[in-house]
PDB file of N, CA and C in Angstrom:
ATOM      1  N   UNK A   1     -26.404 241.795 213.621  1.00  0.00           N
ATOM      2  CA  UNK A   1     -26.470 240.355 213.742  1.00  0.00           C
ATOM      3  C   UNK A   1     -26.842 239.755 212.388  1.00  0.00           C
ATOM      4  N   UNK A   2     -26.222 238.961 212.094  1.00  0.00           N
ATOM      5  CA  UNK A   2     -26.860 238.085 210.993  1.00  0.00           C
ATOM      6  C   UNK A   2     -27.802 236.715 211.204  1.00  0.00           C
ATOM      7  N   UNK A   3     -28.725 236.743 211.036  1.00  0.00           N
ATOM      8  CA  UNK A   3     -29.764 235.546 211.508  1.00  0.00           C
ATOM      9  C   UNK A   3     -28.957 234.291 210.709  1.00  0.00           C
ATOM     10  N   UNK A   4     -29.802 233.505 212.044  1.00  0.00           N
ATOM     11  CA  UNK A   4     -29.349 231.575 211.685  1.00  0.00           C
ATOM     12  C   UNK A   4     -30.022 231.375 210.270  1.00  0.00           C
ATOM     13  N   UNK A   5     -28.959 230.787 209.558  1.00  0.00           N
ATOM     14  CA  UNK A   5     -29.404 230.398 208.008  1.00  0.00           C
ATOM     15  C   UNK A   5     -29.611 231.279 207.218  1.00  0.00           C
ATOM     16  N   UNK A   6     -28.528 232.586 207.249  1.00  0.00           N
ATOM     17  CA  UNK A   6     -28.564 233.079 206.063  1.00  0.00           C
ATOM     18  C   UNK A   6     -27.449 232.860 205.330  1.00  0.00           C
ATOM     19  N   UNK A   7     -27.843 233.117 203.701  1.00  0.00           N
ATOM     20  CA  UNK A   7     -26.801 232.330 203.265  1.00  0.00           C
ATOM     21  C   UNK A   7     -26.023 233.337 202.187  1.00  0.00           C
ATOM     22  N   UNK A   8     -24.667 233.398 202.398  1.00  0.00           N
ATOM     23  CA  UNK A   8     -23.826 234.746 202.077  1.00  0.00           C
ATOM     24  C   UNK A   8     -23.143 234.073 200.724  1.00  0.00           C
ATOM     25  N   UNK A   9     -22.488 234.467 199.728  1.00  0.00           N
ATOM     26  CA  UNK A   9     -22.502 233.894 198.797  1.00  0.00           C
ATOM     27  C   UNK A   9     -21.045 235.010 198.029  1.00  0.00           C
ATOM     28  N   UNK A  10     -20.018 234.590 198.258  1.00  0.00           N
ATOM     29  CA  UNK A  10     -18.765 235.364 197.733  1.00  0.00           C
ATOM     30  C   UNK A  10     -18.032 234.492 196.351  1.00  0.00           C
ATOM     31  N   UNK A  11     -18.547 235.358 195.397  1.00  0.00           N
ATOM     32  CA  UNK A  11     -17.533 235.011 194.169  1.00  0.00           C
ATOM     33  C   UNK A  11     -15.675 235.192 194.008  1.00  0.00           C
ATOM     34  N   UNK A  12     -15.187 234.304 195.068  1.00  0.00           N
ATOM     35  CA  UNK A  12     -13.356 234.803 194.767  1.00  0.00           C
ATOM     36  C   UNK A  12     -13.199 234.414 193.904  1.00  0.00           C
ATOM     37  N   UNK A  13     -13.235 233.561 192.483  1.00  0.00           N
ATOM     38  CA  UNK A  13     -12.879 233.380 191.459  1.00  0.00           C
ATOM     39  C   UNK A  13     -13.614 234.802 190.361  1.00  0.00           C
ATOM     40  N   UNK A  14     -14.620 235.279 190.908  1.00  0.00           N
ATOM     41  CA  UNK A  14     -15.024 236.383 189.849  1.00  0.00           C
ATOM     42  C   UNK A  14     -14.208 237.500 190.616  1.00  0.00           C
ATOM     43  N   UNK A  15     -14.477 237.486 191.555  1.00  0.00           N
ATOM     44  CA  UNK A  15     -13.205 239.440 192.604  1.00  0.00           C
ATOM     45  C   UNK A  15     -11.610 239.276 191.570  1.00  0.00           C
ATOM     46  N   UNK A  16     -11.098 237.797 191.324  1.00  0.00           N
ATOM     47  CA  UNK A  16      -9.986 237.601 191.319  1.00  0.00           C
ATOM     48  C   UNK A  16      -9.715 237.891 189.834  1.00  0.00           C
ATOM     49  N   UNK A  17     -10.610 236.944 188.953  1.00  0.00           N
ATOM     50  CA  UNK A  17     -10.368 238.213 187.566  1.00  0.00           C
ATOM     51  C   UNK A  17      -9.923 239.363 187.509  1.00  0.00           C
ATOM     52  N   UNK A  18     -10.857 240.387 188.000  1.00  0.00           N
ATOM     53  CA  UNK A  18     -10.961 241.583 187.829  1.00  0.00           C
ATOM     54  C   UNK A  18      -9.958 241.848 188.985  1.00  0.00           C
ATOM     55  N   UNK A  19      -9.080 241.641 189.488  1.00  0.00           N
ATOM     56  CA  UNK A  19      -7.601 242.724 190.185  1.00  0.00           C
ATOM     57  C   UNK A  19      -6.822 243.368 189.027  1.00  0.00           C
ATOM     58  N   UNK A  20      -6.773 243.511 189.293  1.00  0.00           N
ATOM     59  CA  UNK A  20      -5.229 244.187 188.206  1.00  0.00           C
ATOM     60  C   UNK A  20      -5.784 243.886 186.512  1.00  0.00           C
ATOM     61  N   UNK A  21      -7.241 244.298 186.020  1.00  0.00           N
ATOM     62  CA  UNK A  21      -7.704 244.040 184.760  1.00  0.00           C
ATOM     63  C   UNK A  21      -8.245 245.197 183.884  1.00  0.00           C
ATOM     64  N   UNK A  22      -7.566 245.437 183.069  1.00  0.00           N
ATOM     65  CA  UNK A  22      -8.068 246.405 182.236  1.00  0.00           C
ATOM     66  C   UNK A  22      -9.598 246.834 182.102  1.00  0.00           C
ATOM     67  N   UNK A  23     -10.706 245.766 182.433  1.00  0.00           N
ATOM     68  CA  UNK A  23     -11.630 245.937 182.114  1.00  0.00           C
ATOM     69  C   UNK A  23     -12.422 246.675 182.795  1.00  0.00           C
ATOM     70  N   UNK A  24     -13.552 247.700 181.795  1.00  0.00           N
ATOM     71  CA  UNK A  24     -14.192 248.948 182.294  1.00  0.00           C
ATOM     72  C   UNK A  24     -15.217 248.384 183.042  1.00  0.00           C
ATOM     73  N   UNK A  25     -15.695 247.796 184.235  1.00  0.00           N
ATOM     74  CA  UNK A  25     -17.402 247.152 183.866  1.00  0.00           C
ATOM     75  C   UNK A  25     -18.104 248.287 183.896  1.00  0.00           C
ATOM     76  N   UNK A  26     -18.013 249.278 183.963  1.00  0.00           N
ATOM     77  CA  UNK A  26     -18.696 250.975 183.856  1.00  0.00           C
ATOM     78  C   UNK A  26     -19.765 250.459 182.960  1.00  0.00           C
ATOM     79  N   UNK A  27     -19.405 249.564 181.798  1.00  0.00           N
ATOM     80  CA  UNK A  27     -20.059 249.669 180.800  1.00  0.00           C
ATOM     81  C   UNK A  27     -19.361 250.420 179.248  1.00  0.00           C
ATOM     82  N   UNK A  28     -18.054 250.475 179.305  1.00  0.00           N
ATOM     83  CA  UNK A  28     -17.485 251.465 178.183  1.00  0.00           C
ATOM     84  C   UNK A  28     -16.989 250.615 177.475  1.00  0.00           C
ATOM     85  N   UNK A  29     -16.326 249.017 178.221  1.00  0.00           N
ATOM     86  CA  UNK A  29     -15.443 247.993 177.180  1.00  0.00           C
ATOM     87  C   UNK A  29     -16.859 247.185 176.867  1.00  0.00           C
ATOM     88  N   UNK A  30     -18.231 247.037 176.874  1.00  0.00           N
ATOM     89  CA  UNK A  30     -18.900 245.898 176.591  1.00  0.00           C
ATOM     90  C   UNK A  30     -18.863 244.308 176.897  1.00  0.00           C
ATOM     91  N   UNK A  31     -17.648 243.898 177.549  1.00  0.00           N
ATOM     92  CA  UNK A  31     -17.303 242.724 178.298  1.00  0.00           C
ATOM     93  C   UNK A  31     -17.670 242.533 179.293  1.00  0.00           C
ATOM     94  N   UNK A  32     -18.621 243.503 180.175  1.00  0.00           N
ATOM     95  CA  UNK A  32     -18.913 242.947 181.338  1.00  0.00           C
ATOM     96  C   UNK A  32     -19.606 244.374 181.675  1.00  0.00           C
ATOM     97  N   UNK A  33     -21.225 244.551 181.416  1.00  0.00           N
ATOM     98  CA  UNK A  33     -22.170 245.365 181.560  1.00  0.00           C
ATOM     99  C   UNK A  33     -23.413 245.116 182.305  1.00  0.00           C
ATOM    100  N   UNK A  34     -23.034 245.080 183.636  1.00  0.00           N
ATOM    101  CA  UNK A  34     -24.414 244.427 184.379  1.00  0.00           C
ATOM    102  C   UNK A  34     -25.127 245.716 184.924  1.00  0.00           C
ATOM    103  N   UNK A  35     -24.805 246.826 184.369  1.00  0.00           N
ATOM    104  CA  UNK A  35     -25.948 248.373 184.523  1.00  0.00           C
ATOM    105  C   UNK A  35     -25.896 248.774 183.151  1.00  0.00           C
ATOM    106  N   UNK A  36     -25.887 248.248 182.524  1.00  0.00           N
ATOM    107  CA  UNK A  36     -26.004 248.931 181.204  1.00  0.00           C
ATOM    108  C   UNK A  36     -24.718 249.798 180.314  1.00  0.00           C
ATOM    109  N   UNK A  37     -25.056 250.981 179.526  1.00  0.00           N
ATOM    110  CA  UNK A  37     -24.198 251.496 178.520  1.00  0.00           C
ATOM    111  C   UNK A  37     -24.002 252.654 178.311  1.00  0.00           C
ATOM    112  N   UNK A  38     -23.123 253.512 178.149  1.00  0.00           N
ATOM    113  CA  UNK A  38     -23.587 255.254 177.662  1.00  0.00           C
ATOM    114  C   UNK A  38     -24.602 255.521 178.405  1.00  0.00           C
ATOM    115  N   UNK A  39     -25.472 256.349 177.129  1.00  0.00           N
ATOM    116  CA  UNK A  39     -26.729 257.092 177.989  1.00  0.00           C
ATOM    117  C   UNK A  39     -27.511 256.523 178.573  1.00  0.00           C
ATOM    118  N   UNK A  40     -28.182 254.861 178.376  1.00  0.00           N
ATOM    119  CA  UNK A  40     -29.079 253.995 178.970  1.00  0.00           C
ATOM    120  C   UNK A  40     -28.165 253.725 180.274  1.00  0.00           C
ATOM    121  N   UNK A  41     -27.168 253.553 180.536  1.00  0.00           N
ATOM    122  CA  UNK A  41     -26.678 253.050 181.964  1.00  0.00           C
ATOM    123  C   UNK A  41     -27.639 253.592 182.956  1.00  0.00           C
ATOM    124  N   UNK A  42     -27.820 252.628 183.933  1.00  0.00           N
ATOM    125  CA  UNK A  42     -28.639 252.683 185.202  1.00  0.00           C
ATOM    126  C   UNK A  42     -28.122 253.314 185.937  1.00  0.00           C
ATOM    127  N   UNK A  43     -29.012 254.683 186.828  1.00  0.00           N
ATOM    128  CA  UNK A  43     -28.810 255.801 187.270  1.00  0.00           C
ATOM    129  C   UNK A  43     -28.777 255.305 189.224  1.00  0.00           C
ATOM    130  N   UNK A  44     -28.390 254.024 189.355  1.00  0.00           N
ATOM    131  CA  UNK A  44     -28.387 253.596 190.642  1.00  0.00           C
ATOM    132  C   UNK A  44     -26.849 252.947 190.089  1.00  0.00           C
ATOM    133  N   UNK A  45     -25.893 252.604 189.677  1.00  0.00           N
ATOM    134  CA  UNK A  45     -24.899 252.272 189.311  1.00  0.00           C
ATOM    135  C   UNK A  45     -24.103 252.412 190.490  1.00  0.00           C
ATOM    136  N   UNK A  46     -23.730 253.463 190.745  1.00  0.00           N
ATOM    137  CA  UNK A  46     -22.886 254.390 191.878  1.00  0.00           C
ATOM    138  C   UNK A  46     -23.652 253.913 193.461  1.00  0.00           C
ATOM    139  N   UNK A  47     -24.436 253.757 193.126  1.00  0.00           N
ATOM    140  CA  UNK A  47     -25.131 253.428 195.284  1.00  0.00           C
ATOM    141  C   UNK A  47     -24.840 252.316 195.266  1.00  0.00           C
ATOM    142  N   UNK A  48     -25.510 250.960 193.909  1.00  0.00           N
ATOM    143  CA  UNK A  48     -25.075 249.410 193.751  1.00  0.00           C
ATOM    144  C   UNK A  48     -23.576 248.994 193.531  1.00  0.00           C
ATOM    145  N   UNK A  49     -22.728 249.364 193.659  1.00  0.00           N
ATOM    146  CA  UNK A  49     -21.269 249.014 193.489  1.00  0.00           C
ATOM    147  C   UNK A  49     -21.024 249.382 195.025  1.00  0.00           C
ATOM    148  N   UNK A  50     -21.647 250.833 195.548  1.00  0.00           N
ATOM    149  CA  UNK A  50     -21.118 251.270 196.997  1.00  0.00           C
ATOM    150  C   UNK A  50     -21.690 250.504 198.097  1.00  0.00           C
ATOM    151  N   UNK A  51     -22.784 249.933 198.021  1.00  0.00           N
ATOM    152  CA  UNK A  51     -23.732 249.186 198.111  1.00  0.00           C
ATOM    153  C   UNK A  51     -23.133 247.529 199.315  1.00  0.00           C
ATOM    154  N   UNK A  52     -22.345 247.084 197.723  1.00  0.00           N
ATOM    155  CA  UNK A  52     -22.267 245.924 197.645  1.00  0.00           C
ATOM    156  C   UNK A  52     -20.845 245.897 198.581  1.00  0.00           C
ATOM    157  N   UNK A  53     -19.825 247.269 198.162  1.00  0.00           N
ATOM    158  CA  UNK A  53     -18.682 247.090 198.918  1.00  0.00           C
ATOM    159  C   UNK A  53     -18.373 247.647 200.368  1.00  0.00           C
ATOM    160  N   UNK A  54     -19.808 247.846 200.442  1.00  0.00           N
ATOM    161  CA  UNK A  54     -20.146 248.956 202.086  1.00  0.00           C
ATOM    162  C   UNK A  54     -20.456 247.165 203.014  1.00  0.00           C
ATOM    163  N   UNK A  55     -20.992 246.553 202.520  1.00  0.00           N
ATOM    164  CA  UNK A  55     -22.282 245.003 202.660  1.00  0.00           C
ATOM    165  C   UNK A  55     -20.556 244.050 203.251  1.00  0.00           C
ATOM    166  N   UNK A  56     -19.756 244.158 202.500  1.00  0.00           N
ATOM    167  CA  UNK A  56     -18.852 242.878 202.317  1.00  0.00           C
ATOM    168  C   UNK A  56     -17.772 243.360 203.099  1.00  0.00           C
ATOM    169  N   UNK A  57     -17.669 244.638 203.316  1.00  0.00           N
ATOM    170  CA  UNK A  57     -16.619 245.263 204.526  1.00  0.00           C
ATOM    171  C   UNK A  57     -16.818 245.167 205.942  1.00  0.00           C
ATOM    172  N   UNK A  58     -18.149 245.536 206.081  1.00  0.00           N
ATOM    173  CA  UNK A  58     -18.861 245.167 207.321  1.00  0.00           C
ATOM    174  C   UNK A  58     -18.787 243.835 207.841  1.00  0.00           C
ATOM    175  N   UNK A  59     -19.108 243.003 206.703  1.00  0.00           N
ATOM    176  CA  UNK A  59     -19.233 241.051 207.270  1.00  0.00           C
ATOM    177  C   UNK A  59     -17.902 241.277 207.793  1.00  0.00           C
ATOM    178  N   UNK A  60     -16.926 241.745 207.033  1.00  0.00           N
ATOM    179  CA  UNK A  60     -15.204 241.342 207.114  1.00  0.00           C
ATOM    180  C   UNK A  60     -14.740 242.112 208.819  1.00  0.00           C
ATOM    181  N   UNK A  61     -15.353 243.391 208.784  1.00  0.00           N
ATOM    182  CA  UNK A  61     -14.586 244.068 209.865  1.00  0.00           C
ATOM    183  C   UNK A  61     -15.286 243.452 211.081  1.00  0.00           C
ATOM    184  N   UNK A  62     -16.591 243.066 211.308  1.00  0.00           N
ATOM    185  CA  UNK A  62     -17.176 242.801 212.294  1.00  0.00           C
ATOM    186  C   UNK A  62     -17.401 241.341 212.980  1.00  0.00           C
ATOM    187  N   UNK A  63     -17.100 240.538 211.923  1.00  0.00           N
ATOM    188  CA  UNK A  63     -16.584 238.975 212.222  1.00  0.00           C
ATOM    189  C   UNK A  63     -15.657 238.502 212.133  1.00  0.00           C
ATOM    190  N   UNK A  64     -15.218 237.328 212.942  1.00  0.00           N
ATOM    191  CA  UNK A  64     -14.082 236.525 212.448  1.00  0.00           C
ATOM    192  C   UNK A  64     -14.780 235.433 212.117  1.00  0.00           C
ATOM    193  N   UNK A  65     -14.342 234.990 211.151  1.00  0.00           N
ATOM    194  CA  UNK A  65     -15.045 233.946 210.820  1.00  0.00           C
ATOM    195  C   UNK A  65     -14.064 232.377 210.795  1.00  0.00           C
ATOM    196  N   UNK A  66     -14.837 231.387 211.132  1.00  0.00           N
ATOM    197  CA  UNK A  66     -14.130 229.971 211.723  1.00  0.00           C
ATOM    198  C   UNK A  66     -15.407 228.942 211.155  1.00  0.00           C
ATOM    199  N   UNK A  67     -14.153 227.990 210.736  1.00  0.00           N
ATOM    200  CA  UNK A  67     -14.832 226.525 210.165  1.00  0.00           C
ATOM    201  C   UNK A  67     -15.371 225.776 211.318  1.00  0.00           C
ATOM    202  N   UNK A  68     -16.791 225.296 211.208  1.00  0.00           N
ATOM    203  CA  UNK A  68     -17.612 224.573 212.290  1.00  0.00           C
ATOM    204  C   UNK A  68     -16.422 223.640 213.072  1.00  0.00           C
ATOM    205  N   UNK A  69     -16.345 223.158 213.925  1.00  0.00           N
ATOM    206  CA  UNK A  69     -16.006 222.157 214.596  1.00  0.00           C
ATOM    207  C   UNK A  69     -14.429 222.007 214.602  1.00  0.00           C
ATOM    208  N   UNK A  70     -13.943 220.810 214.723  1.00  0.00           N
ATOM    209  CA  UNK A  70     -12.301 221.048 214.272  1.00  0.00           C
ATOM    210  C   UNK A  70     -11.733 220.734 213.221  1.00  0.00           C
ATOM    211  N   UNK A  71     -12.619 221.640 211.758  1.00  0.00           N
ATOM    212  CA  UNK A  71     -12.628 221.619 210.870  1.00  0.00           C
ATOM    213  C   UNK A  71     -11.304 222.451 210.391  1.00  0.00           C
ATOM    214  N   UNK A  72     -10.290 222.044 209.634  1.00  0.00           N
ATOM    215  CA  UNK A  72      -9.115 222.687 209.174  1.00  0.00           C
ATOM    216  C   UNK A  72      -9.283 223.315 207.738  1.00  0.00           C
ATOM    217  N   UNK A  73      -8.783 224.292 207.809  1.00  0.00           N
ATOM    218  CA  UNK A  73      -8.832 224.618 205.753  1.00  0.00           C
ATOM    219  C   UNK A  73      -8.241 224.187 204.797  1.00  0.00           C
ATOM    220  N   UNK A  74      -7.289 223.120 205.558  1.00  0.00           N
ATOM    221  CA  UNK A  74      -6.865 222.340 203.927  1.00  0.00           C
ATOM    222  C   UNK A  74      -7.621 221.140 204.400  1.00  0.00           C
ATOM    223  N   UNK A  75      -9.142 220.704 204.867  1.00  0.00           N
ATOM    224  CA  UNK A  75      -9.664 219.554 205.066  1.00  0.00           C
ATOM    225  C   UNK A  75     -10.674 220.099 203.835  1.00  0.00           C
ATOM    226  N   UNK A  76     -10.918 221.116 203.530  1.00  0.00           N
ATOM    227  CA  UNK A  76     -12.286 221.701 202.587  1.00  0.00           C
ATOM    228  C   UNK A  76     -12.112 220.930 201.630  1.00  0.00           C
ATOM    229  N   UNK A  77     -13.406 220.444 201.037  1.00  0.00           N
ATOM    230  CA  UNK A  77     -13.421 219.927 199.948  1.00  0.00           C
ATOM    231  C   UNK A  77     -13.672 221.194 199.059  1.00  0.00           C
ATOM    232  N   UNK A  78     -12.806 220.996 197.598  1.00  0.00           N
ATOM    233  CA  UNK A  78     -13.171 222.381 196.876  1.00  0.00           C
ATOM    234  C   UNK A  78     -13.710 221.925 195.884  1.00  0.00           C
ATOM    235  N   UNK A  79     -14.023 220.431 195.486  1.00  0.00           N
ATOM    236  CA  UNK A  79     -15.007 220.191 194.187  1.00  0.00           C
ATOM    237  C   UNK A  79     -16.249 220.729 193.912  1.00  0.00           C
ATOM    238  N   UNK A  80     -16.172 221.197 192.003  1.00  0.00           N
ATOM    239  CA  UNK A  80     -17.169 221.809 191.401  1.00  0.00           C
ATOM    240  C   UNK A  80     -18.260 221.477 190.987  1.00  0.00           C
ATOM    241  N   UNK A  81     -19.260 222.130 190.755  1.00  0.00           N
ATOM    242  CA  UNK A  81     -20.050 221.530 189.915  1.00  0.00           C
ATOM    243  C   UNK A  81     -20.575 221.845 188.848  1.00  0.00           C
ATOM    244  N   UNK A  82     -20.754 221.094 187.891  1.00  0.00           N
ATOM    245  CA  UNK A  82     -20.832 221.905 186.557  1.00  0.00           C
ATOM    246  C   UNK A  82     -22.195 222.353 185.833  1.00  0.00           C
ATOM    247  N   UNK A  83     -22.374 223.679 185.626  1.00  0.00           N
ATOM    248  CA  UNK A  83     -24.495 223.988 185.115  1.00  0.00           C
ATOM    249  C   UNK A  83     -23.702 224.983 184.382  1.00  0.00           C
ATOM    250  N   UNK A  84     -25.052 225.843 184.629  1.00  0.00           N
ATOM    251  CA  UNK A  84     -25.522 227.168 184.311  1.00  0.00           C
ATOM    252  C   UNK A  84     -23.870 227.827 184.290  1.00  0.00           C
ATOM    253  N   UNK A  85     -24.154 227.839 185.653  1.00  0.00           N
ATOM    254  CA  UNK A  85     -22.659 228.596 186.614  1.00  0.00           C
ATOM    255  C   UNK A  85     -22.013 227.715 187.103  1.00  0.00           C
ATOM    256  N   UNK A  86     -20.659 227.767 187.962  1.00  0.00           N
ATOM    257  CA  UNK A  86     -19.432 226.918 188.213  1.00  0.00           C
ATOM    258  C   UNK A  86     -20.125 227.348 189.997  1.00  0.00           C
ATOM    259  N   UNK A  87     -20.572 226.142 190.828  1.00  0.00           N
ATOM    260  CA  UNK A  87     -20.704 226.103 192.387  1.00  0.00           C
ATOM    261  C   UNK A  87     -19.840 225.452 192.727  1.00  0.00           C
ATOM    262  N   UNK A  88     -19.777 225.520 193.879  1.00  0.00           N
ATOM    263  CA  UNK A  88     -18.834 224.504 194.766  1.00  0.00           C
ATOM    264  C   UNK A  88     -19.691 223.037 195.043  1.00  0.00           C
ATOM    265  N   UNK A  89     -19.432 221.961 195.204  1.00  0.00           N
ATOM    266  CA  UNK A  89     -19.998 220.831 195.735  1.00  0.00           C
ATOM    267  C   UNK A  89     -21.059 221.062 196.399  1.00  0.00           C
ATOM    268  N   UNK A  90     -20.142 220.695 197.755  1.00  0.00           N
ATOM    269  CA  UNK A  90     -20.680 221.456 199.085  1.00  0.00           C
ATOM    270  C   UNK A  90     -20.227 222.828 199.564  1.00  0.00           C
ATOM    271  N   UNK A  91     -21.472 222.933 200.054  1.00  0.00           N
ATOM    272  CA  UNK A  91     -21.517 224.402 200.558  1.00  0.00           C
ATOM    273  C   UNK A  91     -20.424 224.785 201.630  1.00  0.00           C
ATOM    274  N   UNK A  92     -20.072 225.601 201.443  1.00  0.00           N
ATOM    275  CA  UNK A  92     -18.861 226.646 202.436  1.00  0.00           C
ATOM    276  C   UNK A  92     -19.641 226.555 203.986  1.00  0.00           C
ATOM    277  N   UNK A  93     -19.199 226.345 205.563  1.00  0.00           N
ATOM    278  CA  UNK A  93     -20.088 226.210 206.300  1.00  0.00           C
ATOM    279  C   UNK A  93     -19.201 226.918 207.219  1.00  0.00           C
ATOM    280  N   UNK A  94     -19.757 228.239 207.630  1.00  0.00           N
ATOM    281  CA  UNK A  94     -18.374 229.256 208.381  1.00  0.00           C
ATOM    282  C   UNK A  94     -19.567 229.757 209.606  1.00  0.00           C
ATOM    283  N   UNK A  95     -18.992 229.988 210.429  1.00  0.00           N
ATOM    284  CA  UNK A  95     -19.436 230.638 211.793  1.00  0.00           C
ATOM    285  C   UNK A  95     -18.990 231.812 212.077  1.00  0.00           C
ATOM    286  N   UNK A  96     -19.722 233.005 211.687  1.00  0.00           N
ATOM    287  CA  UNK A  96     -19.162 234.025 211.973  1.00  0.00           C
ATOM    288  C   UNK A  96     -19.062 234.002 213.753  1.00  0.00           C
ATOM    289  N   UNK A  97     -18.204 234.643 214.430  1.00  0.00           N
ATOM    290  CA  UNK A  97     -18.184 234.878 215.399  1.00  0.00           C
ATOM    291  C   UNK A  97     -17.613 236.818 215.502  1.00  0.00           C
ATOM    292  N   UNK A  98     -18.721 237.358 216.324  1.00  0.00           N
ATOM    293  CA  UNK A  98     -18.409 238.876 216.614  1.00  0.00           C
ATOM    294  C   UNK A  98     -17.176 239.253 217.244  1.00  0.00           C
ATOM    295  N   UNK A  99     -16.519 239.836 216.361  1.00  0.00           N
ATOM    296  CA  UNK A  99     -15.227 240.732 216.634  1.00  0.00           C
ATOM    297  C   UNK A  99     -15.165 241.895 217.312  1.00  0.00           C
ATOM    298  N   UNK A 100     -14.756 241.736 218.649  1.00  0.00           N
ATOM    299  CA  UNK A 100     -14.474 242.804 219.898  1.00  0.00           C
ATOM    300  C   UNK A 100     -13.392 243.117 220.325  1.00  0.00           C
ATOM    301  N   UNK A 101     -12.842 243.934 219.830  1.00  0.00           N
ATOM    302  CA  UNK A 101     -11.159 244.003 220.505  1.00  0.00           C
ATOM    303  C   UNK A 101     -11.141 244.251 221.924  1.00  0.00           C
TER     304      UNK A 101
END
């Protein structure tokens, strides 16, 4: 179960870079090293990548997920906002509902 008000947070503009991209994030090209390098690379690397794609398979296989009310997907507003990092406006507002065949 996922409790009321938690709040799930999917980068498709960062997944979507990286399809079909040369880049190592291993840590070997230096463009994108969030465990580190060579010999310093972080020795949890391998559980945190399996981790994250064990976490985001589960949401996917075990919910369907639906826009509150008779909310349509080309009604979404997709405006940004501009900081630190690139957010959305407003927040994404989805209802998982449990998937039972």
């Amino acid at each position: 179960m996922v409790p009321v008000g938690t709040k799930v947070v999917v980068n498709a503009w960062a997944i979507g870079r990286f399809v079909d991209c040369s880049i190592d994030y291993k840590g070997n090209d230096f463009q994108f090293v969030p465990f580190g390098a060579g010999r310093r690379m972080c020795p949890g690397y391998g559980f945190g990548i399996e981790v994250v794609k064990l976490t985001l398979a589960n949401l996917l296989f075990h919910f369907s997920w639906r826009l509150p009310g008779d909310s349509r997907p080309e009604s979404l507003d997709m405006t940004e906002t501009v900081g630190a990092s690139i957010a959305r406006k407003y927040p994404l507002r989805v209802i998982p509902v449990p998937y039972r065949p």
